[in-house]
C-alpha atoms as a PDB file:
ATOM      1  CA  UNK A   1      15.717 -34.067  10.824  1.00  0.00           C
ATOM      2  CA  UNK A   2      16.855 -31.148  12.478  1.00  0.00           C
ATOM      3  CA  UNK A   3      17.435 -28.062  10.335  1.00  0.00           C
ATOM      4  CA  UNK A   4      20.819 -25.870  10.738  1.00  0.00           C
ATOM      5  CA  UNK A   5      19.801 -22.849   7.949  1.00  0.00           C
ATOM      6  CA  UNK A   6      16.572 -21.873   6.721  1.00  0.00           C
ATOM      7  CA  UNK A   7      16.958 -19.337   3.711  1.00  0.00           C
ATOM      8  CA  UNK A   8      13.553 -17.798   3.143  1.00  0.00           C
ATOM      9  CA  UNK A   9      13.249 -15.680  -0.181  1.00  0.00           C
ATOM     10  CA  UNK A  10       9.965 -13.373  -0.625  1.00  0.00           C
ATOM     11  CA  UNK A  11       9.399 -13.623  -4.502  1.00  0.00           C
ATOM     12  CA  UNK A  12       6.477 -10.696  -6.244  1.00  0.00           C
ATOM     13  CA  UNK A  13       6.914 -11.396  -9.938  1.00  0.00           C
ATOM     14  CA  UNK A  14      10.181 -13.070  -9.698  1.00  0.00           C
ATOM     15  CA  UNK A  15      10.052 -15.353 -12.738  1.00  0.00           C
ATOM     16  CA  UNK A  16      13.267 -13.349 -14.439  1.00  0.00           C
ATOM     17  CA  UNK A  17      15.453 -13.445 -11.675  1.00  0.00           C
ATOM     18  CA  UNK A  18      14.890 -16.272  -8.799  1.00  0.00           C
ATOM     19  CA  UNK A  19      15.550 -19.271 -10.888  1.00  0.00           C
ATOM     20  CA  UNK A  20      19.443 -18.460 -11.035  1.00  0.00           C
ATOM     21  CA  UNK A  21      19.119 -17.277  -7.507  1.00  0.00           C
ATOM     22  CA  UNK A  22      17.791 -20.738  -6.187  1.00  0.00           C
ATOM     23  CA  UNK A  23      20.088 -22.746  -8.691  1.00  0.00           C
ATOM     24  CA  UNK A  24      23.375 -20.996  -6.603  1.00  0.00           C
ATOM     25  CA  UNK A  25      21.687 -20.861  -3.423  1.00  0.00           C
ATOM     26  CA  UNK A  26      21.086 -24.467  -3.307  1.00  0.00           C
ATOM     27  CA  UNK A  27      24.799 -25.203  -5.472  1.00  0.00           C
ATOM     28  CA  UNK A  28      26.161 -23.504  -2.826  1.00  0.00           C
ATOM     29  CA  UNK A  29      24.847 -24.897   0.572  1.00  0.00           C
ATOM     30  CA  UNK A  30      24.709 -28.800  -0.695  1.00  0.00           C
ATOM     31  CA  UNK A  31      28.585 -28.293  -1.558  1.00  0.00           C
ATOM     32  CA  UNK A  32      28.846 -27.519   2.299  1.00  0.00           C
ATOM     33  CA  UNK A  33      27.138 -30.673   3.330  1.00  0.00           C
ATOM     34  CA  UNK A  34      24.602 -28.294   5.374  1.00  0.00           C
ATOM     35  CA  UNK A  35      21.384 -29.505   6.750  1.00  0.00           C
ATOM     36  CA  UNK A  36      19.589 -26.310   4.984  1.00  0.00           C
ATOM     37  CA  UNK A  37      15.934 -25.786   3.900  1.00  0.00           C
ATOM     38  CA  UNK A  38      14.591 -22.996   1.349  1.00  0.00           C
ATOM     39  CA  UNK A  39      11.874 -21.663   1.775  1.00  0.00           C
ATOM     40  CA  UNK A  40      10.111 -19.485  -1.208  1.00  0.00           C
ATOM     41  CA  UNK A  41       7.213 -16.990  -0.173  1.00  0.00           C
ATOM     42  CA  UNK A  42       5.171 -15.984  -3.066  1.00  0.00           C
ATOM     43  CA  UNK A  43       3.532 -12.658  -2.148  1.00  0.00           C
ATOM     44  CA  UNK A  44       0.507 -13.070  -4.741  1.00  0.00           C
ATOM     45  CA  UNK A  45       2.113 -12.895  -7.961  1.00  0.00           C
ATOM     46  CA  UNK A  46       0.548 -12.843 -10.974  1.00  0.00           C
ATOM     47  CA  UNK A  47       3.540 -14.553 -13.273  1.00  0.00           C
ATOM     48  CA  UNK A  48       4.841 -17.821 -13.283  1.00  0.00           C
ATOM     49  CA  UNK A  49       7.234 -17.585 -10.642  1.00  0.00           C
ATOM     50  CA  UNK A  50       5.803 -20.737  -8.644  1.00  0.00           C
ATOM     51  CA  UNK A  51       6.684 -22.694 -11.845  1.00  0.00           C
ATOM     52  CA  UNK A  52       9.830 -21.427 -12.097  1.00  0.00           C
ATOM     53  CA  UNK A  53      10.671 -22.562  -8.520  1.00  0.00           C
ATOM     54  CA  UNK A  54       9.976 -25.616  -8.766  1.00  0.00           C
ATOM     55  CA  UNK A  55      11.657 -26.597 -12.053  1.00  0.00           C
ATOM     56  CA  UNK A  56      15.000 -24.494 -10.595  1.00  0.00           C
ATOM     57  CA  UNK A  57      14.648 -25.586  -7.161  1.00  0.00           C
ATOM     58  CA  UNK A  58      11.782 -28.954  -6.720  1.00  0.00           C
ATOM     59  CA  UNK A  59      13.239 -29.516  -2.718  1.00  0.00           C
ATOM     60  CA  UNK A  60      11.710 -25.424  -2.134  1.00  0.00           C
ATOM     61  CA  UNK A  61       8.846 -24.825  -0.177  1.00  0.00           C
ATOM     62  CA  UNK A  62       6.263 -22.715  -1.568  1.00  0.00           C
ATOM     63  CA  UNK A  63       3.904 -20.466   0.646  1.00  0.00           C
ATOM     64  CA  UNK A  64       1.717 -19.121  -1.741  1.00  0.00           C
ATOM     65  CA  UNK A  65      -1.365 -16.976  -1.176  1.00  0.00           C
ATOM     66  CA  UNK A  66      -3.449 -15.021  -3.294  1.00  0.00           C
ATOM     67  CA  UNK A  67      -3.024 -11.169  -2.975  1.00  0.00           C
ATOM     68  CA  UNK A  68       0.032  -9.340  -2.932  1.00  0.00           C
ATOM     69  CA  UNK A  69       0.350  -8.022   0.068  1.00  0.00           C
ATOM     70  CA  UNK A  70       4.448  -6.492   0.262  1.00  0.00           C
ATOM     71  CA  UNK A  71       7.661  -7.450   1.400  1.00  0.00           C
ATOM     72  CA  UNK A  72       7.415  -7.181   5.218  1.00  0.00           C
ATOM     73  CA  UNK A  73       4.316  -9.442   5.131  1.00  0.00           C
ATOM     74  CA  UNK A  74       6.123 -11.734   3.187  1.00  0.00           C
ATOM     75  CA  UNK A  75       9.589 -12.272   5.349  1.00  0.00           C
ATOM     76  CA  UNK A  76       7.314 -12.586   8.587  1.00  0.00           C
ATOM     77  CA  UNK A  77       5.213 -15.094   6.737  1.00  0.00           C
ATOM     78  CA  UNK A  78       8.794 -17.111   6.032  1.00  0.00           C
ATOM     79  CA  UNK A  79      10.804 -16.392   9.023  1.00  0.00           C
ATOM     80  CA  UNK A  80       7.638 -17.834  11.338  1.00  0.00           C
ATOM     81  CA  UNK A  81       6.950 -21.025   8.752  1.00  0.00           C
ATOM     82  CA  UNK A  82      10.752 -21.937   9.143  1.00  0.00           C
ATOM     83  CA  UNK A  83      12.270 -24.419  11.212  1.00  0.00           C
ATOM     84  CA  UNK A  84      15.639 -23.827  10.874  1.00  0.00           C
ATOM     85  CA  UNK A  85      18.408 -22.720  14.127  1.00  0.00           C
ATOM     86  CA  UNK A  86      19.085 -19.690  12.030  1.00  0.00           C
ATOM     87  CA  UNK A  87      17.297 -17.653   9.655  1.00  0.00           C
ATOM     88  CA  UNK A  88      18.298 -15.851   6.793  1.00  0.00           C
ATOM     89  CA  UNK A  89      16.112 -13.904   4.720  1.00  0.00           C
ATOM     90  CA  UNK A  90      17.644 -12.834   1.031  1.00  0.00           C
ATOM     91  CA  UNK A  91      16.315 -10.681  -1.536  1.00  0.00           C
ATOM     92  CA  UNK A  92      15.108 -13.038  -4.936  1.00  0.00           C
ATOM     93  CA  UNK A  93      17.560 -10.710  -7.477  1.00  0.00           C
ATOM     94  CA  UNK A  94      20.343 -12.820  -5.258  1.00  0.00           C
ATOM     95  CA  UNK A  95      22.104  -9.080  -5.193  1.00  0.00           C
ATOM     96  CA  UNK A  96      24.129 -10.497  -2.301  1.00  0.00           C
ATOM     97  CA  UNK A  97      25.428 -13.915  -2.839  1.00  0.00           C
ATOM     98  CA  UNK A  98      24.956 -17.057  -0.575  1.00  0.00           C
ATOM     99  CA  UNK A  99      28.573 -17.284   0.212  1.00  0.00           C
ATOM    100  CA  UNK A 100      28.739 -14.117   1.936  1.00  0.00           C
ATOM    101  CA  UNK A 101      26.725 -15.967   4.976  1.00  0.00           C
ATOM    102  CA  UNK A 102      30.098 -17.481   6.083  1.00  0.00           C
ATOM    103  CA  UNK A 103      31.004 -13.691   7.151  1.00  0.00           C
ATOM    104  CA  UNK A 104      27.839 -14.109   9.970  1.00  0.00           C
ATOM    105  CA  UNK A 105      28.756 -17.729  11.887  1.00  0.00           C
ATOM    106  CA  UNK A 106      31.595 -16.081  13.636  1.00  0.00           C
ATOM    107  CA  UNK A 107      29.334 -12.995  14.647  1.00  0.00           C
ATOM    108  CA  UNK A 108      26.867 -15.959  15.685  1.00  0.00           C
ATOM    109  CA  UNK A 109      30.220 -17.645  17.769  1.00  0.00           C
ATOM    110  CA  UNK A 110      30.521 -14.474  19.298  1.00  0.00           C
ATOM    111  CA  UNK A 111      27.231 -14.270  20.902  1.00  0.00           C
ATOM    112  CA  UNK A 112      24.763 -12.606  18.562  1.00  0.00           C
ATOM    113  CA  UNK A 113      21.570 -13.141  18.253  1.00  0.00           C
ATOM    114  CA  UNK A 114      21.175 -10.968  14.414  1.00  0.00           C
ATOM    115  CA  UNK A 115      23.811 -10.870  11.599  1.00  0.00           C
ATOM    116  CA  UNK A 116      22.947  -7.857   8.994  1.00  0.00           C
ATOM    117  CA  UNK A 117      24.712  -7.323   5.889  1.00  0.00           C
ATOM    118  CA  UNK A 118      25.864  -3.975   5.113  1.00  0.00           C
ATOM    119  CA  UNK A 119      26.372  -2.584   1.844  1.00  0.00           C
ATOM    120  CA  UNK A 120      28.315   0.800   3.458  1.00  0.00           C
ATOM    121  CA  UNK A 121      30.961  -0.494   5.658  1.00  0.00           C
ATOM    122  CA  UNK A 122      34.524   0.101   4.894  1.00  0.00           C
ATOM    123  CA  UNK A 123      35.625  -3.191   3.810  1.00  0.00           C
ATOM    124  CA  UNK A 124      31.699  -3.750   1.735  1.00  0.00           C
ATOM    125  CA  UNK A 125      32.153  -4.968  -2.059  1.00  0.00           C
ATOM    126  CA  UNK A 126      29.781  -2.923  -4.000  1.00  0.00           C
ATOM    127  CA  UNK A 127      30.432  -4.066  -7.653  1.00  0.00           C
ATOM    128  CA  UNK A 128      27.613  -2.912  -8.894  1.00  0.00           C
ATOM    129  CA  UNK A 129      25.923   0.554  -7.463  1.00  0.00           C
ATOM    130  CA  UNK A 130      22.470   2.023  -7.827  1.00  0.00           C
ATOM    131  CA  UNK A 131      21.644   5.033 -10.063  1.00  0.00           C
ATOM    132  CA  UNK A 132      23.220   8.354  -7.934  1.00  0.00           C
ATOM    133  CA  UNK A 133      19.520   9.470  -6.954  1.00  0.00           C
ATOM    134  CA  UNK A 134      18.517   5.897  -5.526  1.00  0.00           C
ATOM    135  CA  UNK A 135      22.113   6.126  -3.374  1.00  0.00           C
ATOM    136  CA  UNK A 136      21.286   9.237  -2.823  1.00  0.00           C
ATOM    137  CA  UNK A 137      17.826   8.522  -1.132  1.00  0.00           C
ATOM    138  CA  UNK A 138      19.097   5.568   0.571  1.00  0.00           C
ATOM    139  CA  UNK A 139      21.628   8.131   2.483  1.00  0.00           C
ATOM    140  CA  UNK A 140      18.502  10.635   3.052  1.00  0.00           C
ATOM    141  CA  UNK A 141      16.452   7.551   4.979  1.00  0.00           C
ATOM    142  CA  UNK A 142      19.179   6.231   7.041  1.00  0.00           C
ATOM    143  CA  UNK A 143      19.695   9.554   8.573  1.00  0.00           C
ATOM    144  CA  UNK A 144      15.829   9.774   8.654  1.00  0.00           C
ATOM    145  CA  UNK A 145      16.129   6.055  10.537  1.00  0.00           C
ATOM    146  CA  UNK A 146      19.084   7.331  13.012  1.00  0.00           C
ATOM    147  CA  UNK A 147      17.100  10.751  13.840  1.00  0.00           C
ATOM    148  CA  UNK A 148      13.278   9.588  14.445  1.00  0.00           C
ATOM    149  CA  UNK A 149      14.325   5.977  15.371  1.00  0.00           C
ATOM    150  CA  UNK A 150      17.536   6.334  17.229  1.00  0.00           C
ATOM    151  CA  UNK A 151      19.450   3.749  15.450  1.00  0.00           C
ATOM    152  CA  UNK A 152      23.149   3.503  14.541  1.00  0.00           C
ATOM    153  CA  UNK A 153      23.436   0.878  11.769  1.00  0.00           C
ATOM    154  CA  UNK A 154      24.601   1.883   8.429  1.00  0.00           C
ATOM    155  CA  UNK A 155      22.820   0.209   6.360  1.00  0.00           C
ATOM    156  CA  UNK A 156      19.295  -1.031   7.433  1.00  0.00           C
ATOM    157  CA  UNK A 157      17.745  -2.100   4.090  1.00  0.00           C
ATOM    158  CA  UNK A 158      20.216  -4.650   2.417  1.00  0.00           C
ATOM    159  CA  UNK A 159      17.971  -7.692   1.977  1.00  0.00           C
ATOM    160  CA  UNK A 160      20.645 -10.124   3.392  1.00  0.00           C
ATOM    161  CA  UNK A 161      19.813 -10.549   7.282  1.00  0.00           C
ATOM    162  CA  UNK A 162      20.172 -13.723   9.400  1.00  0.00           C
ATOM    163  CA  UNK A 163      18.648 -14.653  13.182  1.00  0.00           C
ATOM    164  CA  UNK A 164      19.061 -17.365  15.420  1.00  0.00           C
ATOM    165  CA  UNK A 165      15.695 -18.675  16.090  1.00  0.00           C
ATOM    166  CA  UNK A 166      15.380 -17.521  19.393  1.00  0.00           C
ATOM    167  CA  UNK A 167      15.281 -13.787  18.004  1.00  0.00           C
ATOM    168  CA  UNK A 168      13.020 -14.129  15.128  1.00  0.00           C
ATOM    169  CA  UNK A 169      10.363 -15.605  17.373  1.00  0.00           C
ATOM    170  CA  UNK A 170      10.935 -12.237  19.551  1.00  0.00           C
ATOM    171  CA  UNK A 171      11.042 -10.119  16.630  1.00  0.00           C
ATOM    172  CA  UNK A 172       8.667 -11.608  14.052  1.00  0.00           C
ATOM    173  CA  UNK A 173       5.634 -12.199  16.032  1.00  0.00           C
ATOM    174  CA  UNK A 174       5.311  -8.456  16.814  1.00  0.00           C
ATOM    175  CA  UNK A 175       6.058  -7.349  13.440  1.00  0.00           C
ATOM    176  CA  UNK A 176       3.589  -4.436  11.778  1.00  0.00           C
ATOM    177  CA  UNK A 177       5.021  -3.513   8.633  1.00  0.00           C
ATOM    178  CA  UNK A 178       3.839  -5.025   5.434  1.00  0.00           C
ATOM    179  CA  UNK A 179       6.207  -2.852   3.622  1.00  0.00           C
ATOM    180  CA  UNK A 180      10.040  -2.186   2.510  1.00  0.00           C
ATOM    181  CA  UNK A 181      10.224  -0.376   6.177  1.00  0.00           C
ATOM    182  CA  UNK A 182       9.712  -3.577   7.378  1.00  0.00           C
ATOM    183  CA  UNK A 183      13.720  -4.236   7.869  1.00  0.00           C
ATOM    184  CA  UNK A 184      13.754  -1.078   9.882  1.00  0.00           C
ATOM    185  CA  UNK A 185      10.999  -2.132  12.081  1.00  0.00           C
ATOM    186  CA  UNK A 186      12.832  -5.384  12.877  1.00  0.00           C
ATOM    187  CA  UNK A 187      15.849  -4.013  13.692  1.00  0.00           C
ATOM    188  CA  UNK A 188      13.738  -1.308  16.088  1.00  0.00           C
ATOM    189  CA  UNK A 189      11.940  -4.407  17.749  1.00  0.00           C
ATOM    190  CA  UNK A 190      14.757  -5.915  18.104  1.00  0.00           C
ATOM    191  CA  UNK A 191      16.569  -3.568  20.088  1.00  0.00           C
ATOM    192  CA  UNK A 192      13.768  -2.905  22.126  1.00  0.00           C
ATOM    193  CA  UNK A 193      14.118  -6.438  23.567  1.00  0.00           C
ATOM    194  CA  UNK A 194      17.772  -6.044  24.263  1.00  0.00           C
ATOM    195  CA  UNK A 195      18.921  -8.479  21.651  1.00  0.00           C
ATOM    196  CA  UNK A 196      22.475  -8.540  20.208  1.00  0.00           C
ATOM    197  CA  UNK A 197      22.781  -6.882  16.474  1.00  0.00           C
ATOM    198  CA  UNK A 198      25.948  -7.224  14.573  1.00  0.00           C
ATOM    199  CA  UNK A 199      26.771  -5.511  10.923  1.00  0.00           C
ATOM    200  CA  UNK A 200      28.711  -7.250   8.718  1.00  0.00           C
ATOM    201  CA  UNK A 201      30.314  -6.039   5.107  1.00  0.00           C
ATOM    202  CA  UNK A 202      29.223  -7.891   2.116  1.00  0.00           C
ATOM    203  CA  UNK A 203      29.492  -8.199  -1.467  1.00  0.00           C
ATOM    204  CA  UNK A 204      26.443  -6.568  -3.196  1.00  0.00           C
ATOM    205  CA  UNK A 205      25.195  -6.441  -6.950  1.00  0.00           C
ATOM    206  CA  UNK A 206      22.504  -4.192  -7.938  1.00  0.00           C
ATOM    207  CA  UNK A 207      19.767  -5.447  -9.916  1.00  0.00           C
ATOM    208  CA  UNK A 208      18.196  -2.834 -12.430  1.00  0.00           C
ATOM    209  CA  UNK A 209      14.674  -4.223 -11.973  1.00  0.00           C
ATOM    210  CA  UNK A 210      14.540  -3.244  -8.639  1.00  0.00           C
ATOM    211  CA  UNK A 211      11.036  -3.470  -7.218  1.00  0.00           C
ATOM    212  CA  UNK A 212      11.407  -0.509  -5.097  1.00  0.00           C
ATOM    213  CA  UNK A 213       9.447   2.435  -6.565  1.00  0.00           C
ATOM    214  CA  UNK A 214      11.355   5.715  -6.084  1.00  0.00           C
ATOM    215  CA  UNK A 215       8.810   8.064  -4.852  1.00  0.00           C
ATOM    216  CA  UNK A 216       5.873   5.837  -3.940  1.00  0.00           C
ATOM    217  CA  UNK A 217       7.829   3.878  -1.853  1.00  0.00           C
ATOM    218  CA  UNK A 218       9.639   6.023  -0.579  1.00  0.00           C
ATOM    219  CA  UNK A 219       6.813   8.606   0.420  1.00  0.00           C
ATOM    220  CA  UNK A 220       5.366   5.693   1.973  1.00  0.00           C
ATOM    221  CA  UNK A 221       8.958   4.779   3.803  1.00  0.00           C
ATOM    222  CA  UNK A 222       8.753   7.759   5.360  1.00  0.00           C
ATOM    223  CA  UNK A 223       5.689   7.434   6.634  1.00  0.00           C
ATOM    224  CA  UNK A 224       6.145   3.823   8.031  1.00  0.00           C
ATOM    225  CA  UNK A 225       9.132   5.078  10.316  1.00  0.00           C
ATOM    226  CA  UNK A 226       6.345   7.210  11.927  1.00  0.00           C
ATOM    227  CA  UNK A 227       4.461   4.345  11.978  1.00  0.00           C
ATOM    228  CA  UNK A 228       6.769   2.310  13.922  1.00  0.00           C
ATOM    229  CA  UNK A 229       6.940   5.216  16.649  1.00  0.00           C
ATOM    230  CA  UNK A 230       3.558   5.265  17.014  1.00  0.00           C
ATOM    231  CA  UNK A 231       3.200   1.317  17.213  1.00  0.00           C
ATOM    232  CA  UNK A 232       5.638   1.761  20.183  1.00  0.00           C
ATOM    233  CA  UNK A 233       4.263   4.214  21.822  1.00  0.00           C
ATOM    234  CA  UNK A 234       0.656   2.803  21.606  1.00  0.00           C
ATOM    235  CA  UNK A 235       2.348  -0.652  22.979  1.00  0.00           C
ATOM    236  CA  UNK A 236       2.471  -2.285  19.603  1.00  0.00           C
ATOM    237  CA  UNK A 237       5.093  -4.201  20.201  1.00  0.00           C
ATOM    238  CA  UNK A 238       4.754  -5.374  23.343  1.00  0.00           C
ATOM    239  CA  UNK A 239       2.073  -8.283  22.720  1.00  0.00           C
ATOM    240  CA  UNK A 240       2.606 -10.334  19.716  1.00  0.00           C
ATOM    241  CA  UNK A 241       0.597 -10.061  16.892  1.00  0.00           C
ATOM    242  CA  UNK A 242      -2.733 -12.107  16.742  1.00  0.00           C
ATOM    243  CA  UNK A 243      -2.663 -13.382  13.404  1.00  0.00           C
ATOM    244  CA  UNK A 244      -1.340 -13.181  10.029  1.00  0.00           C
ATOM    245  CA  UNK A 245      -4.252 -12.762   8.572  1.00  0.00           C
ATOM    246  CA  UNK A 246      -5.163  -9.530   6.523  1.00  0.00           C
END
């Protein structure tokens, strides 16, 4: 059977949060009679958030493996397993709901090849924000992102991001980032190859138990859009990557 939507969902110590998420994701997507598959990538976690999937969600696929090894390792590890025509990848807190994919198809009518969701557009449905100092890091790296990087998007990190096929086997294969720079490095790849990006408002929730770490991660953020410069300069991303082996 041929698969329209693949919804992949990297999961670290999810057991609080990605029951509901799966419950709605899947509520949603039967309701529109969609030939959808879910796909849940356990990045080494050390709760019970396998079990939890399959009691919330038994039709999921689980890639499991043993060490944790971040959230860029994780979507590539998904968006490469899936099947589906198009690809969406979706934070486990389910901060931006399912239904907010029907904003992307047109974009897709209209000849993209990536959807994003952005939490900073004018007509985006923040209901509920991030503490000041998180927004007000998030404003600090996107100008980082548009002054070493050269990019123009708004909002790079929201964890709601859909491909047609085609571009995540151009994108994902040549992926370097392990990390929570990983959706910057896709969206760098991706124009590199000339593909067609388009940034659409959503509705976004913040979850409090956010598994970004203020100043590790984002020292390490930093350094990971360096990273990505030098990965294109060395020719990084012009071969795809071997193996996803670590």
């Amino acid at each position: 059977m041929s698969v329209h939507l693949s919804v992949v969902i990297p999961a670290y110590n999810e057991e609080k949060r990605i029951g509901e998420t799966l419950w709605l994701f899947e509520s949603y997507l039967t309701s529109r009679a969609c030939d959808f598959e879910i796909l849940v990538v356990d990045d080494g976690s050390t709760d019970n958030t396998a079990d939890v999937v399959r009691a919330a969600c038994p039709a999921a696929q689980i890639i499991r493996y043993g060490l944790n090894h971040g959230k860029g390792f994780a979507v590539k590890t998904g968006m490469l397993a899936a099947k589906g025509e198009y690809r969406l990848f979706s934070d486990a807190d389910g901060s931006t709901p399912i239904e907010e994919i029907e904003k992307m198809w047109p974009q897709f009518a209209a000849g993209a090849d990536i959807v994003i969701g952005s939490r900073s557009l004018p007509d985006s449905d923040v209901q509920v924000r991030q503490h000041p100092i998180r927004e007000a890091m998030g404003r600090t790296f996107n100008f980082l992102v548009q002054s070493l990087l050269n990019q123009t998007f708004i909002d790079t990190q929201c964890g709601f991001k859909c491909f047609t096929a085609a571009s995540a086997q151009t994108v994902f294969p040549r992926q370097q980032m392990d990390g929570f720079a990983c959706d910057t490095e896709m969206l760098y790849i991706a124009c590199k190859y000339g593909l067609r990006i388009a940034e659409v408002p959503v509705c976004w929730r913040n979850s409090p138990d956010s598994r970004v770490r203020i100043i590790k991660d984002s020292a390490q953020m930093f350094t990971d859009l360096l990273r990505i410069r030098y990965c294109d300069l060395t020719g990084k991303y012009t071969h795809e990557s071997p193996s996803l082996e670590h």
